[in-house]
N, C-alpha and C. Protein backbone atom coordinates (compact mmCIF):
# COMPACT_ATOMS: atom_id res chain seq x y z
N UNK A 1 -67.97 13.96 17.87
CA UNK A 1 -68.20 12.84 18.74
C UNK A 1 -69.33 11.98 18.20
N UNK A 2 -69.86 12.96 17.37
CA UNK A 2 -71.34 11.96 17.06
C UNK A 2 -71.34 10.93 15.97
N UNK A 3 -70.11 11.46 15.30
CA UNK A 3 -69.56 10.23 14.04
C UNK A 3 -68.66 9.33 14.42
N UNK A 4 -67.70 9.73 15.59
CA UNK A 4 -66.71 8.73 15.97
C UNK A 4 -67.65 7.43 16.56
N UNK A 5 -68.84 8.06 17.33
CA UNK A 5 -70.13 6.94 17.82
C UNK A 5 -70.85 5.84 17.06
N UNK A 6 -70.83 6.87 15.85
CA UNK A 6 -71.73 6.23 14.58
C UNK A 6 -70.73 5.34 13.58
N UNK A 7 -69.50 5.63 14.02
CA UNK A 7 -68.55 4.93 13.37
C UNK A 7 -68.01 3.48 14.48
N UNK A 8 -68.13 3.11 15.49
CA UNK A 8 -68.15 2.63 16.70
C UNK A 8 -66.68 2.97 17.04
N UNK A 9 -66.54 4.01 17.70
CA UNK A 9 -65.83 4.57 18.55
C UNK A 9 -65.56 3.80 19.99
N UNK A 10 -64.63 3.07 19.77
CA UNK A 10 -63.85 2.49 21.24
C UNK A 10 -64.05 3.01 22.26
N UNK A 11 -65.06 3.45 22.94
CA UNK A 11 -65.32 4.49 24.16
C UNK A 11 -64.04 3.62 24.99
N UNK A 12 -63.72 2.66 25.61
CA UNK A 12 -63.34 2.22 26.13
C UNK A 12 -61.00 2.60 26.48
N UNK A 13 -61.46 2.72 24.98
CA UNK A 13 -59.57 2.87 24.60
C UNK A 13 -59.70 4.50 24.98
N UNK A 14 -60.92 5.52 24.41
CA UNK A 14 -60.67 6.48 24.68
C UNK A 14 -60.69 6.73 26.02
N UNK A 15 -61.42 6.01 27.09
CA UNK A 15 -61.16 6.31 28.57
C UNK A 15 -59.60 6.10 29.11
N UNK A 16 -58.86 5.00 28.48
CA UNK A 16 -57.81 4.80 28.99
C UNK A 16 -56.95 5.71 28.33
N UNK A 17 -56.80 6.65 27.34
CA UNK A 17 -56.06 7.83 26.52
C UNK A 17 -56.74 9.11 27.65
N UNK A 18 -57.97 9.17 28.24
CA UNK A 18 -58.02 10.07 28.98
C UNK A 18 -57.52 10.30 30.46
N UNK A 19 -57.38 8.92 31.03
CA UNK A 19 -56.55 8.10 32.27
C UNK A 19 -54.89 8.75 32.00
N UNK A 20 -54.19 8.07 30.76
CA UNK A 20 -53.32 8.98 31.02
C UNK A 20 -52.81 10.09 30.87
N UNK A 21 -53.51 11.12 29.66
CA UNK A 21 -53.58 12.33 30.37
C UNK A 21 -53.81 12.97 31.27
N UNK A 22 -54.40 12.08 32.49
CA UNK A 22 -54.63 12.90 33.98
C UNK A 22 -55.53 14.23 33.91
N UNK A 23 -56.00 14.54 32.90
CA UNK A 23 -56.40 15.93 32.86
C UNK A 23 -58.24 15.46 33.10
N UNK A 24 -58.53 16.24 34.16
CA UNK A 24 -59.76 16.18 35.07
C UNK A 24 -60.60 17.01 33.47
N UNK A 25 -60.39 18.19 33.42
CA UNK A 25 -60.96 18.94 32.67
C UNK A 25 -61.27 18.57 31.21
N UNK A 26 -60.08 17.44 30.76
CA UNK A 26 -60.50 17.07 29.20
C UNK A 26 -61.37 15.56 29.47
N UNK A 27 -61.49 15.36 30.92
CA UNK A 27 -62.39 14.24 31.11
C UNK A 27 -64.00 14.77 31.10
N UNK A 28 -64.14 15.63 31.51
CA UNK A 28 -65.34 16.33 32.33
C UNK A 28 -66.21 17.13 30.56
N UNK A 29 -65.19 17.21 30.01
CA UNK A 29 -65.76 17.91 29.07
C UNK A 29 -66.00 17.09 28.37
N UNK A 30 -65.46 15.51 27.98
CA UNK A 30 -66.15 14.44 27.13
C UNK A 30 -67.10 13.81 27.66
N UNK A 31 -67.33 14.06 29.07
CA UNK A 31 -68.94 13.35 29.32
C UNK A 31 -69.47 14.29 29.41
N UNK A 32 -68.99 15.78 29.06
CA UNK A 32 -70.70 16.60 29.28
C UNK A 32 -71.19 16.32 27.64
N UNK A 33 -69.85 16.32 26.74
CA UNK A 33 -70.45 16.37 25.08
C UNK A 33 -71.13 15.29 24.84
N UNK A 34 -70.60 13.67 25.65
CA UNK A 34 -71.48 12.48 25.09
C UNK A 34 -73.01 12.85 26.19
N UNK A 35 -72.81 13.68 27.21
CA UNK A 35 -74.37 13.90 27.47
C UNK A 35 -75.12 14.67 26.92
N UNK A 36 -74.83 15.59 26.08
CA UNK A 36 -75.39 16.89 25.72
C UNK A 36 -75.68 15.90 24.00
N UNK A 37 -74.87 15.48 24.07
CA UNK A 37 -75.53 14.78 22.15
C UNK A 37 -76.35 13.16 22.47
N UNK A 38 -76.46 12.67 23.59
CA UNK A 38 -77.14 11.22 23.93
C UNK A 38 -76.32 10.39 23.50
N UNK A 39 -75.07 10.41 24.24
CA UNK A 39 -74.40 9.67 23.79
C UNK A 39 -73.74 8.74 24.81
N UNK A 40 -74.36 7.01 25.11
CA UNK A 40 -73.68 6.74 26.56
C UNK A 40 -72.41 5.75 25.78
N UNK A 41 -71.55 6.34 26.56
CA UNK A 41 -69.84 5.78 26.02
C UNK A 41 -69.69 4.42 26.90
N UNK A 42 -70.60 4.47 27.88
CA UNK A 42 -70.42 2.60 28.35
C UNK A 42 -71.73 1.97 27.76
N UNK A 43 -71.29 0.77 27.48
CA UNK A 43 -71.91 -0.20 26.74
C UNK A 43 -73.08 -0.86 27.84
């Protein structure tokens, strides 16, 4: 996550790829990793 950031990673496209997977759990676990590395995915 910390290179897709450093590479500028679309936080934005990836929220809507996580929207439609519906999956609560693969949501929950990409904002604990962008919190746990300082990473804020909104601009």
């Amino acid at each position: 996550m910390r290179t897709a950031d450093e590479r500028g990673c679309d936080w934005d496209t990836v929220g809507e790829y996580l929207g439609r997977l519906d999956n609560g759990a693969a949501t929950k676990r990409i904002v604990y990793l962008a919190d746990q590395l300082g990473i804020n995915p909104r601009p």
